[in-house]
C-alpha atoms as a PDB file:
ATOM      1  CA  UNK A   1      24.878 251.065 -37.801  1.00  0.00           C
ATOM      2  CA  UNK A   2      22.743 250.163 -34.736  1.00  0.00           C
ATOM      3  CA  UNK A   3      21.524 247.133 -36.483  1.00  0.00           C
ATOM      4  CA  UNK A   4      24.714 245.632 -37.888  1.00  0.00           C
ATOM      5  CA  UNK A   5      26.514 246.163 -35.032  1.00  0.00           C
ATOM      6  CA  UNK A   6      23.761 243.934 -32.928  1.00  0.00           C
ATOM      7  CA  UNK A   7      22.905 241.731 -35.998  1.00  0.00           C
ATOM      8  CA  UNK A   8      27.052 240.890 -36.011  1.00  0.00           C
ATOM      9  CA  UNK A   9      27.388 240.454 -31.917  1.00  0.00           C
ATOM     10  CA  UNK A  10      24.141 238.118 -31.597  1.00  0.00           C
ATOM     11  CA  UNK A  11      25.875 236.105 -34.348  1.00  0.00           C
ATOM     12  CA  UNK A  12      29.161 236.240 -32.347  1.00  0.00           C
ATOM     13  CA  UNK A  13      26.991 235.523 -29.567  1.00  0.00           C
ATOM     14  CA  UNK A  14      25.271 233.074 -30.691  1.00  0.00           C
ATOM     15  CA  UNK A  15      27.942 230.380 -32.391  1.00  0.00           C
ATOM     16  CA  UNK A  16      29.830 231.256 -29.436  1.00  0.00           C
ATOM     17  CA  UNK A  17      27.501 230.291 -26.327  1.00  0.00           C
ATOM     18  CA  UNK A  18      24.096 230.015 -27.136  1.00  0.00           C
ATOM     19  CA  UNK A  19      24.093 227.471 -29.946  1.00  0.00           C
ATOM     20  CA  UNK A  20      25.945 224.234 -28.524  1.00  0.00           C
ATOM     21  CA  UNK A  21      28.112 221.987 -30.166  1.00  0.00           C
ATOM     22  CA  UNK A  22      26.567 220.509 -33.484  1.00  0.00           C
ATOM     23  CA  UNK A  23      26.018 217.227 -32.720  1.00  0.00           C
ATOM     24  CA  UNK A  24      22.573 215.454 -31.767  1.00  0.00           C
ATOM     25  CA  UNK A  25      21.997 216.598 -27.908  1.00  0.00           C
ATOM     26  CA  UNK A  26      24.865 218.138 -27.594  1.00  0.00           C
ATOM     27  CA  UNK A  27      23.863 219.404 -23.733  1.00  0.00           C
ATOM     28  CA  UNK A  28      24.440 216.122 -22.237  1.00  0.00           C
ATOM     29  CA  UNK A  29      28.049 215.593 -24.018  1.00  0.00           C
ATOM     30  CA  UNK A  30      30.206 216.295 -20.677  1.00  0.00           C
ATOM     31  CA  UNK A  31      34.008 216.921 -20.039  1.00  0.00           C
ATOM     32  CA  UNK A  32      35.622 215.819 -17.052  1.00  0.00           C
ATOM     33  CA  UNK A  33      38.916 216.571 -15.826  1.00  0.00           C
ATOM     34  CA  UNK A  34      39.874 217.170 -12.093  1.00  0.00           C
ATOM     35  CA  UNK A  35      41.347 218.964  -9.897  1.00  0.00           C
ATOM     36  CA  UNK A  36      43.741 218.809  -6.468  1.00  0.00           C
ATOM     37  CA  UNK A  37      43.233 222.034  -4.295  1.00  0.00           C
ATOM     38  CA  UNK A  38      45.429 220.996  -1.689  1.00  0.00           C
ATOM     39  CA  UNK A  39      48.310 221.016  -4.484  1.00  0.00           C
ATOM     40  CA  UNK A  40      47.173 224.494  -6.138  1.00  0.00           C
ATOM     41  CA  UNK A  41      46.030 222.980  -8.909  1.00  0.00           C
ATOM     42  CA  UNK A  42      42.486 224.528  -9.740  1.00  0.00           C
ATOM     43  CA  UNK A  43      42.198 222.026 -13.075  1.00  0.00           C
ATOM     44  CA  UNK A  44      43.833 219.428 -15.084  1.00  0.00           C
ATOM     45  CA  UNK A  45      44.275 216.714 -17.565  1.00  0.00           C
ATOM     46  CA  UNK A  46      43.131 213.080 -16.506  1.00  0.00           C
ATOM     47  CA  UNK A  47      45.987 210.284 -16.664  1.00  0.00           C
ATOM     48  CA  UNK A  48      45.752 206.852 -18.381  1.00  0.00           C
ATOM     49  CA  UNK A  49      44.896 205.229 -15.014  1.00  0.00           C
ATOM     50  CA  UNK A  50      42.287 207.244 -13.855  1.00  0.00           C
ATOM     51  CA  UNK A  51      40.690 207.312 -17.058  1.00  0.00           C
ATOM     52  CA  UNK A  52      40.541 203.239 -17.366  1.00  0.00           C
ATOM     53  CA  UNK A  53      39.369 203.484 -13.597  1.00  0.00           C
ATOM     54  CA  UNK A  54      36.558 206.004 -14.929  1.00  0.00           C
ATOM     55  CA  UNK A  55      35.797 204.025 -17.238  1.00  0.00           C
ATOM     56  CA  UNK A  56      35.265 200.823 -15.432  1.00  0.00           C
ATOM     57  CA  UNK A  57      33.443 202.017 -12.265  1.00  0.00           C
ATOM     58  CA  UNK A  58      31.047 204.857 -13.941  1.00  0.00           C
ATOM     59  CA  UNK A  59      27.401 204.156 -14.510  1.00  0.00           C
ATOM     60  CA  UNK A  60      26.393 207.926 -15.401  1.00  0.00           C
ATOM     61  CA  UNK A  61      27.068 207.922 -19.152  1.00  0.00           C
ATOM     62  CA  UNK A  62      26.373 206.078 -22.037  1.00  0.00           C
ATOM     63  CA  UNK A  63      31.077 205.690 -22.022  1.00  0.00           C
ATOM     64  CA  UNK A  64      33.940 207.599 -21.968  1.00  0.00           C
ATOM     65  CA  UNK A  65      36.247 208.768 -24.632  1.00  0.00           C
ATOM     66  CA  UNK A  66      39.878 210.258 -24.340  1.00  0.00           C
ATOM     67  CA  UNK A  67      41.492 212.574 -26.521  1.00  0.00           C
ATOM     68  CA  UNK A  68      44.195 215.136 -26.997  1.00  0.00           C
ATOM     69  CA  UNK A  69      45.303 217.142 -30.003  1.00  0.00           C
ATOM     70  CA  UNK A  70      48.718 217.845 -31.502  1.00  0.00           C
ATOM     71  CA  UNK A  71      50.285 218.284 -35.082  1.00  0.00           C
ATOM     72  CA  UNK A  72      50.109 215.460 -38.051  1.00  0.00           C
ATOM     73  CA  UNK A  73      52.733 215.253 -41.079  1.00  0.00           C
ATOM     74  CA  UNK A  74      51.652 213.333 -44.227  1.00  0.00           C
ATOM     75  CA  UNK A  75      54.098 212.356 -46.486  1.00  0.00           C
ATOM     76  CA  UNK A  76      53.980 210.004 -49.891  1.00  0.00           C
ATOM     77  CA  UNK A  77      53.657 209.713 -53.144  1.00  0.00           C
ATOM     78  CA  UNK A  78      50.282 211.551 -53.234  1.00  0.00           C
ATOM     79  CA  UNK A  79      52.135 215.108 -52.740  1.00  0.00           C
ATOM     80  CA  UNK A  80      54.316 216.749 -51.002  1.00  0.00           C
ATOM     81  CA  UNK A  81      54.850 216.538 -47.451  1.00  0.00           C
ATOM     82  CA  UNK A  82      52.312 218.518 -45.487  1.00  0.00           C
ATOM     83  CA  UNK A  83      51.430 219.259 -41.932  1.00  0.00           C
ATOM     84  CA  UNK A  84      47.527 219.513 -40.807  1.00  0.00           C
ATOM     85  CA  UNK A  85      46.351 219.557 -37.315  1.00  0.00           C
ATOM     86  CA  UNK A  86      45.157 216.499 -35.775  1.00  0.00           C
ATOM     87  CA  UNK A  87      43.095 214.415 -33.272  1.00  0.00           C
ATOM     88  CA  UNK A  88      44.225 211.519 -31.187  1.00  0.00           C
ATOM     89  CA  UNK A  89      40.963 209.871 -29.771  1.00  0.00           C
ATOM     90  CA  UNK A  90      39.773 206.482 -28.515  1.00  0.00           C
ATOM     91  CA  UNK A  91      37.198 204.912 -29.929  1.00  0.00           C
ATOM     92  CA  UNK A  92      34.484 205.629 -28.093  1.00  0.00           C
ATOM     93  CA  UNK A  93      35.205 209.104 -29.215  1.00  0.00           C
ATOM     94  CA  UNK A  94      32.550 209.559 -32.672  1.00  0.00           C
ATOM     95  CA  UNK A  95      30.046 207.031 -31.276  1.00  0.00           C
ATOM     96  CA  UNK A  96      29.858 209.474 -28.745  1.00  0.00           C
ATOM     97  CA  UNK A  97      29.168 212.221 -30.410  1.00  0.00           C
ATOM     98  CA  UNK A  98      26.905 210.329 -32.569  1.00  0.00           C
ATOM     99  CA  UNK A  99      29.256 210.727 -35.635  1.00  0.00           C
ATOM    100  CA  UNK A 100      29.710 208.237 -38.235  1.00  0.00           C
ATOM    101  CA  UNK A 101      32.615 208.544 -41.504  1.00  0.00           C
ATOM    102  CA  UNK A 102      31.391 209.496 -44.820  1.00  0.00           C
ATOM    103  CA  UNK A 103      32.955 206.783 -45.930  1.00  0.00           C
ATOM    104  CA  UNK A 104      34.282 203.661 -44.030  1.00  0.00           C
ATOM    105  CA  UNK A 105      34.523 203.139 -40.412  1.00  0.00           C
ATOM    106  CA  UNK A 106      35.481 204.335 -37.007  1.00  0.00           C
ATOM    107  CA  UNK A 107      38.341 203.288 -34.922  1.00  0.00           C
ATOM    108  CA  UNK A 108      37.637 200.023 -33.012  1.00  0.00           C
ATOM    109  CA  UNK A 109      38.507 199.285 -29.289  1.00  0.00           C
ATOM    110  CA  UNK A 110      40.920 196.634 -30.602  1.00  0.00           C
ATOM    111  CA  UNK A 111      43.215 199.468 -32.642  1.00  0.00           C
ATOM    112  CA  UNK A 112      43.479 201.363 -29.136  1.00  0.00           C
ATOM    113  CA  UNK A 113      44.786 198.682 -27.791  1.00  0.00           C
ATOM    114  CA  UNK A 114      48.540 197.818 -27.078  1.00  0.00           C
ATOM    115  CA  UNK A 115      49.622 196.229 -30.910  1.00  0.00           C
ATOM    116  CA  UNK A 116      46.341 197.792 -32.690  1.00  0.00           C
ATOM    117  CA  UNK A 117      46.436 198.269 -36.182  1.00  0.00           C
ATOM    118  CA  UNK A 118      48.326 201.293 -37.416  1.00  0.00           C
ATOM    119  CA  UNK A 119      45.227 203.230 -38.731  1.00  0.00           C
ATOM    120  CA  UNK A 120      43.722 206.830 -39.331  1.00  0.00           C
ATOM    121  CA  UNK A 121      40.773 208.455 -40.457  1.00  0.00           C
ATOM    122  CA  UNK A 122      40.902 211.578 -42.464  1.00  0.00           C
ATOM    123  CA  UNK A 123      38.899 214.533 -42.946  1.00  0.00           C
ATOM    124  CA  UNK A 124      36.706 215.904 -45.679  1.00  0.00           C
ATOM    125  CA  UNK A 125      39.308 218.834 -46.758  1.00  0.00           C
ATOM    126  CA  UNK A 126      42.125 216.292 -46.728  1.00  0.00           C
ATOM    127  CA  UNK A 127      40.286 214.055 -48.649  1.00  0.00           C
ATOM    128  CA  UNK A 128      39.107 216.468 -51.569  1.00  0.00           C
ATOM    129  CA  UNK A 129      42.359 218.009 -51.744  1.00  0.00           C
ATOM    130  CA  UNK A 130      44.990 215.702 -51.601  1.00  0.00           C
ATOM    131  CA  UNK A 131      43.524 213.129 -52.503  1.00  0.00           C
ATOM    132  CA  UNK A 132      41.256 214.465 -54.580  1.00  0.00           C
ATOM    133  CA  UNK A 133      38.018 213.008 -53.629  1.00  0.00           C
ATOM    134  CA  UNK A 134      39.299 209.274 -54.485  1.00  0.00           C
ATOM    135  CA  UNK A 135      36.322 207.041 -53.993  1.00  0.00           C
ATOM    136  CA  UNK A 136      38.639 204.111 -53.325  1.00  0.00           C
ATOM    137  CA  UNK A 137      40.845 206.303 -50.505  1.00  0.00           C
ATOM    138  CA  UNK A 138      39.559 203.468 -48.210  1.00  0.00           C
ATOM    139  CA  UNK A 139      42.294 200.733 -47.657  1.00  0.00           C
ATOM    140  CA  UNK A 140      45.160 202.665 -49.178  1.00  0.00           C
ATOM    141  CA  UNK A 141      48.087 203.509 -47.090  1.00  0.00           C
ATOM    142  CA  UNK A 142      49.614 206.811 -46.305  1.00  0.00           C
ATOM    143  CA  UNK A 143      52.689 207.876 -44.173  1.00  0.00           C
ATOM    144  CA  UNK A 144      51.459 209.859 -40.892  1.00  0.00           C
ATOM    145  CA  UNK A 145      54.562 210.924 -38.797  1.00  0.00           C
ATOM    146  CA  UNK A 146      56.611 208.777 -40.647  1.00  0.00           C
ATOM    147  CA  UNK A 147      54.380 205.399 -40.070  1.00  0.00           C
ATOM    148  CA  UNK A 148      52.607 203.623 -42.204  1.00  0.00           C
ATOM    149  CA  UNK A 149      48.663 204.045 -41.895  1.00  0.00           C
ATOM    150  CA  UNK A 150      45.651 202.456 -43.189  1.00  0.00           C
ATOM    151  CA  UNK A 151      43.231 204.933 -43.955  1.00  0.00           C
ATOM    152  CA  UNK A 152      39.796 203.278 -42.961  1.00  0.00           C
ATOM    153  CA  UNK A 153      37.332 206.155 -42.964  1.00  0.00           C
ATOM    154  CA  UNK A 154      36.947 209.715 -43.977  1.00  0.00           C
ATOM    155  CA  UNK A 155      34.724 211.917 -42.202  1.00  0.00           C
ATOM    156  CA  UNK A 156      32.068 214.603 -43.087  1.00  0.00           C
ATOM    157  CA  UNK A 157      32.352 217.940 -44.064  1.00  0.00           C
ATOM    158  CA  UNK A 158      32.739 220.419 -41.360  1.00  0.00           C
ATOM    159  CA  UNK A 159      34.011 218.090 -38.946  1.00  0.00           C
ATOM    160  CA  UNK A 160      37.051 219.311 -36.902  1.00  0.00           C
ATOM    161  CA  UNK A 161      36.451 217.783 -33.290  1.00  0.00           C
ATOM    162  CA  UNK A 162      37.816 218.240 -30.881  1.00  0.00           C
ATOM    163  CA  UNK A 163      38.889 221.936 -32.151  1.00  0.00           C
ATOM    164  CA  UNK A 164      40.464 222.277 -35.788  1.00  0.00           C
ATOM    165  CA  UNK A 165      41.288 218.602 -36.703  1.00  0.00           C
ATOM    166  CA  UNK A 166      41.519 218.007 -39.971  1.00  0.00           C
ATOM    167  CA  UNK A 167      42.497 213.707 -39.265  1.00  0.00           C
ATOM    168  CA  UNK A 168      42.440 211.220 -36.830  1.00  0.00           C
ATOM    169  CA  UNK A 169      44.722 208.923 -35.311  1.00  0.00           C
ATOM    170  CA  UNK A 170      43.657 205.897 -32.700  1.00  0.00           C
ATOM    171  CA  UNK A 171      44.798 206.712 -28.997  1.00  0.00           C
ATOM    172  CA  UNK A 172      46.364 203.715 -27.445  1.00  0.00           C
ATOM    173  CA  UNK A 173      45.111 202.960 -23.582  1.00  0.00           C
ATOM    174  CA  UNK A 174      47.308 200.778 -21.624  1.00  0.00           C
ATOM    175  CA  UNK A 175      47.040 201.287 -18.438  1.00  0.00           C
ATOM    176  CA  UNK A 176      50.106 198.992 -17.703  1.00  0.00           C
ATOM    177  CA  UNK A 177      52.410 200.171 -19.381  1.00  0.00           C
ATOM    178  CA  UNK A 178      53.408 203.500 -16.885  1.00  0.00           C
ATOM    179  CA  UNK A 179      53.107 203.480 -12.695  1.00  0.00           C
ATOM    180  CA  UNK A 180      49.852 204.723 -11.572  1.00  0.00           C
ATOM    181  CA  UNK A 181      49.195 208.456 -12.358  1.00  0.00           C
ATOM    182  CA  UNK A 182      52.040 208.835 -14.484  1.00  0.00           C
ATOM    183  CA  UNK A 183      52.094 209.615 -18.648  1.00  0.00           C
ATOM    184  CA  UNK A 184      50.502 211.997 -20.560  1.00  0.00           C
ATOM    185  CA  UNK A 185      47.252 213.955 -19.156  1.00  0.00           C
ATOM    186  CA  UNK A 186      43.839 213.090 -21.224  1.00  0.00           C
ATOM    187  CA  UNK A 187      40.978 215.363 -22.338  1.00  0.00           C
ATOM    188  CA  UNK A 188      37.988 213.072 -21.307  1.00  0.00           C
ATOM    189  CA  UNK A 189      34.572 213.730 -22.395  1.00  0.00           C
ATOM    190  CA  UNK A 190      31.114 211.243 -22.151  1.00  0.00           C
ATOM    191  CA  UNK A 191      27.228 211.811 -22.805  1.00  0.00           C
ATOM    192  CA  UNK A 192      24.912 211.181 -19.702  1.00  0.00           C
ATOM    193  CA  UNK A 193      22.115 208.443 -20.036  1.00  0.00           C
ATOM    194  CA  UNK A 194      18.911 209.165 -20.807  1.00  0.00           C
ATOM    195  CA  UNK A 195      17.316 210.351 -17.032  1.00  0.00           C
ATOM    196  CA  UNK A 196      20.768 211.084 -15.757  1.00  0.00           C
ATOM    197  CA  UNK A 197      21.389 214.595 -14.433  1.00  0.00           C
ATOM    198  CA  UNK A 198      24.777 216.482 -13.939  1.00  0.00           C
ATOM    199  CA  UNK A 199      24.128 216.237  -9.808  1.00  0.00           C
ATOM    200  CA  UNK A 200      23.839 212.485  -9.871  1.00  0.00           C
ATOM    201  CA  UNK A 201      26.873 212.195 -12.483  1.00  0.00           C
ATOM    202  CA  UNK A 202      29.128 214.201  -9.708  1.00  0.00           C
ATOM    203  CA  UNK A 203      28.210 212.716  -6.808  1.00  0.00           C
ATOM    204  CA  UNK A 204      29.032 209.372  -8.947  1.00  0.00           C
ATOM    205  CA  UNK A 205      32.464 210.585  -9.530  1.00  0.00           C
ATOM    206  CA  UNK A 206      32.905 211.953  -6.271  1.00  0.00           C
ATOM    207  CA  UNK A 207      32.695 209.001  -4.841  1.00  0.00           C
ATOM    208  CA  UNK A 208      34.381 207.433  -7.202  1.00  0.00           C
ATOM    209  CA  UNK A 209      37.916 209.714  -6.493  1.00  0.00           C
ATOM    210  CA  UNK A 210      37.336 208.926  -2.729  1.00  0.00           C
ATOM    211  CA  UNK A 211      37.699 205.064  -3.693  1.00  0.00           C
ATOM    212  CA  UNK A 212      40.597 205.749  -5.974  1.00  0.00           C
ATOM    213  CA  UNK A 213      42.093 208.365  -3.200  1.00  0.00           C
ATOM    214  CA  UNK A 214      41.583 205.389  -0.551  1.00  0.00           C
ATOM    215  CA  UNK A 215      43.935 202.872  -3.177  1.00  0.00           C
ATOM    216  CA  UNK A 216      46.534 205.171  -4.549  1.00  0.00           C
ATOM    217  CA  UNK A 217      46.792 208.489  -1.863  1.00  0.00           C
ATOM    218  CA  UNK A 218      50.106 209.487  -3.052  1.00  0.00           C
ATOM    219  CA  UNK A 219      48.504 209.983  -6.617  1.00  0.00           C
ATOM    220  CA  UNK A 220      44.765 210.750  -5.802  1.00  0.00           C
ATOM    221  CA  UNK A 221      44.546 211.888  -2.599  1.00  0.00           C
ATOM    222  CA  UNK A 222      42.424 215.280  -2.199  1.00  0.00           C
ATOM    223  CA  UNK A 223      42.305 215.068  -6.220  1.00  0.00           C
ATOM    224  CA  UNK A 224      37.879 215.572  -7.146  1.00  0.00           C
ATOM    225  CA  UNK A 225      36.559 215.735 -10.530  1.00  0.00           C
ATOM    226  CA  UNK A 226      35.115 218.677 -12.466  1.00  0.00           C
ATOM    227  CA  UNK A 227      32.478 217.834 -14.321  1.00  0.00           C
ATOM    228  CA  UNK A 228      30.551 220.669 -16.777  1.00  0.00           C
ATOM    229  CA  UNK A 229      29.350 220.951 -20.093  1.00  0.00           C
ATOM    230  CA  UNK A 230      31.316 220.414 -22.751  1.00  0.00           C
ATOM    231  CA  UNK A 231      31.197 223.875 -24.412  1.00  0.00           C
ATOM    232  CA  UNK A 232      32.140 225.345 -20.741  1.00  0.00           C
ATOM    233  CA  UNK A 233      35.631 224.283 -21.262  1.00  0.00           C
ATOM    234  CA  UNK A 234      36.664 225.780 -24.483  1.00  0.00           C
ATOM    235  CA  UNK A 235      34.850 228.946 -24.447  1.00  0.00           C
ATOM    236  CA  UNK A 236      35.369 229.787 -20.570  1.00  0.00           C
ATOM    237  CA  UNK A 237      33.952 232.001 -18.259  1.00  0.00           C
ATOM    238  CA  UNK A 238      35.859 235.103 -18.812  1.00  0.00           C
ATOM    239  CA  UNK A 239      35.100 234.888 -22.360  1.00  0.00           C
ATOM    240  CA  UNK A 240      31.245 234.494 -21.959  1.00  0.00           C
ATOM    241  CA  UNK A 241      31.580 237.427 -19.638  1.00  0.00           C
ATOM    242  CA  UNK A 242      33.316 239.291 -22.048  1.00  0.00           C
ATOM    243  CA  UNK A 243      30.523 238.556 -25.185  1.00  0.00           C
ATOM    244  CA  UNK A 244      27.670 239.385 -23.122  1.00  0.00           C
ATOM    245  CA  UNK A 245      29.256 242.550 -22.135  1.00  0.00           C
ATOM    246  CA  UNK A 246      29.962 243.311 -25.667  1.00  0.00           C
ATOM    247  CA  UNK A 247      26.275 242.536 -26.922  1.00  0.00           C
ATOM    248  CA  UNK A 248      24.825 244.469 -23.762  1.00  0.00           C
ATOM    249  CA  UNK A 249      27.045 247.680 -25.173  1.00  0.00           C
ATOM    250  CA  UNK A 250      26.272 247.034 -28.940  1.00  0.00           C
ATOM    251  CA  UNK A 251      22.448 246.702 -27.737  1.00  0.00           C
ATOM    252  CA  UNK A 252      22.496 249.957 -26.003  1.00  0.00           C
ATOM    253  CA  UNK A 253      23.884 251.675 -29.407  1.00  0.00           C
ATOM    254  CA  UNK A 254      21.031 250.109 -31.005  1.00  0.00           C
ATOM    255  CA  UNK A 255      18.609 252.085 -28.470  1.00  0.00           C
ATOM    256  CA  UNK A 256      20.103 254.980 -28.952  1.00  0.00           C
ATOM    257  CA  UNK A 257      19.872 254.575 -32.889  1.00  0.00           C
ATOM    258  CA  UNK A 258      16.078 253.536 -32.501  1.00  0.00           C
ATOM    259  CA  UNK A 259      15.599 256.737 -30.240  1.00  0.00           C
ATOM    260  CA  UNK A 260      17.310 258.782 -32.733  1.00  0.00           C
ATOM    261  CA  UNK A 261      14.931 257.767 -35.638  1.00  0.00           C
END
């Protein structure tokens, strides 16, 4: 008992905290959002605008890629309508995270651009199962929310970034088309440069907000980014408290089994 119940909380443990996101170097993928103290507002998403103004300025990371998640219905003459969970990412997103499609391509800056190409890349499960496994899935055209999309990739099994995402649609950036600050708030994530350390990235974007705080104070005025690793943000602090707790208790119980034998 003693050993399965420490064998199954190091696991927990483990794929929880200690192992990273799979990806090559997965420490130095970083997400950034930001935060306005002087508003309450301990953390949130990153606007359109501030995101292009990242973007531009930053010299910290390799780029920056936006995202945000939200529901997918396919429809067609391939089955019956079905609803998956889905990813809406720029395309800086898989370069990023130094993922390439099993087959095809990724998105190109060009399709997240006002008047891109309707696109979308699919996943592994979606790809086996509805379409079952069709080597020519490339260039054929399925419904996605009721548009018309080219599928031009499909990527590898196991791959559900940013949380459960079984496809991939292109997230138009126009930083024009809404007044400053305004629209819909961004996850944004990037991977430092080689020789780049978290310090130097925040005192980058630190000075950074003060520029943008200096041009738009209604909108960014006493607003500072957060910067941490990219695992931070969807497992938490409370949460790692919680799972070392629970592997300190289930440890004990393993004592007390060794000092029983």
């Amino acid at each position: 008992l003693g050993i399965g119940l420490t064998a199954t909380m190091w696991s927990i443990t483990w794929g929880g905290i200690l192992r990273g996101l799979p990806f090559d170097q997965a420490e130095r993928i970083i997400h950034l959002e930001r935060t306005r103290p002087s508003h309450d507002i301990d953390s949130y998403g990153v606007p359109v605008s501030d995101y292009v103004a990242w973007r531009e300025q930053q010299t910290s990371f390799e780029d920056l890629a936006a995202f945000s998640e939200g529901t997918v219905n396919l429809s067609g003459s391939e089955g019956r309508p079905e609803r998956y969970e889905g990813g809406v990412v720029t395309a800086a997103t898989f370069p990023l995270l130094r993922m390439t499609p099993l087959l095809g391509r990724n998105f190109t800056e060009e399709e997240v651009r006002p008047g891109g190409a309707a696109v979308i890349i699919i996943g592994w499960d979606i790809w086996q199962n509805r379409f079952g496994a069709d080597p020519a899935i490339i260039g054929k055209t399925i419904r996605a929310n009721g548009v018309s999309r080219e599928v031009i990739g499909v990527m590898p099994r196991g791959f559900l970034f940013p949380t459960n995402a079984s496809l991939w649609l292109p997230r138009i950036v126009d930083p024009l088309a809404l007044p400053w600050g305004q629209g819909d708030q961004l996850e944004v994530m990037g991977r430092l440069r080689d020789g780049v350390t978290m310090q130097q990235a925040r005192r980058e974007f630190e000075a950074i907000a003060a520029r943008l705080a200096q041009d738009h104070p209604k909108e960014n005025e006493g607003v500072s980014p957060i910067l941490h690793a990219f695992t931070e943000e969807y497992v938490g602090r409370e949460p790692t408290i919680m799972l070392w707790t629970m592997m300190a208790a289930v440890f004990v119980v393993f004592l007390i089994a060794c000092s029983n034998v």
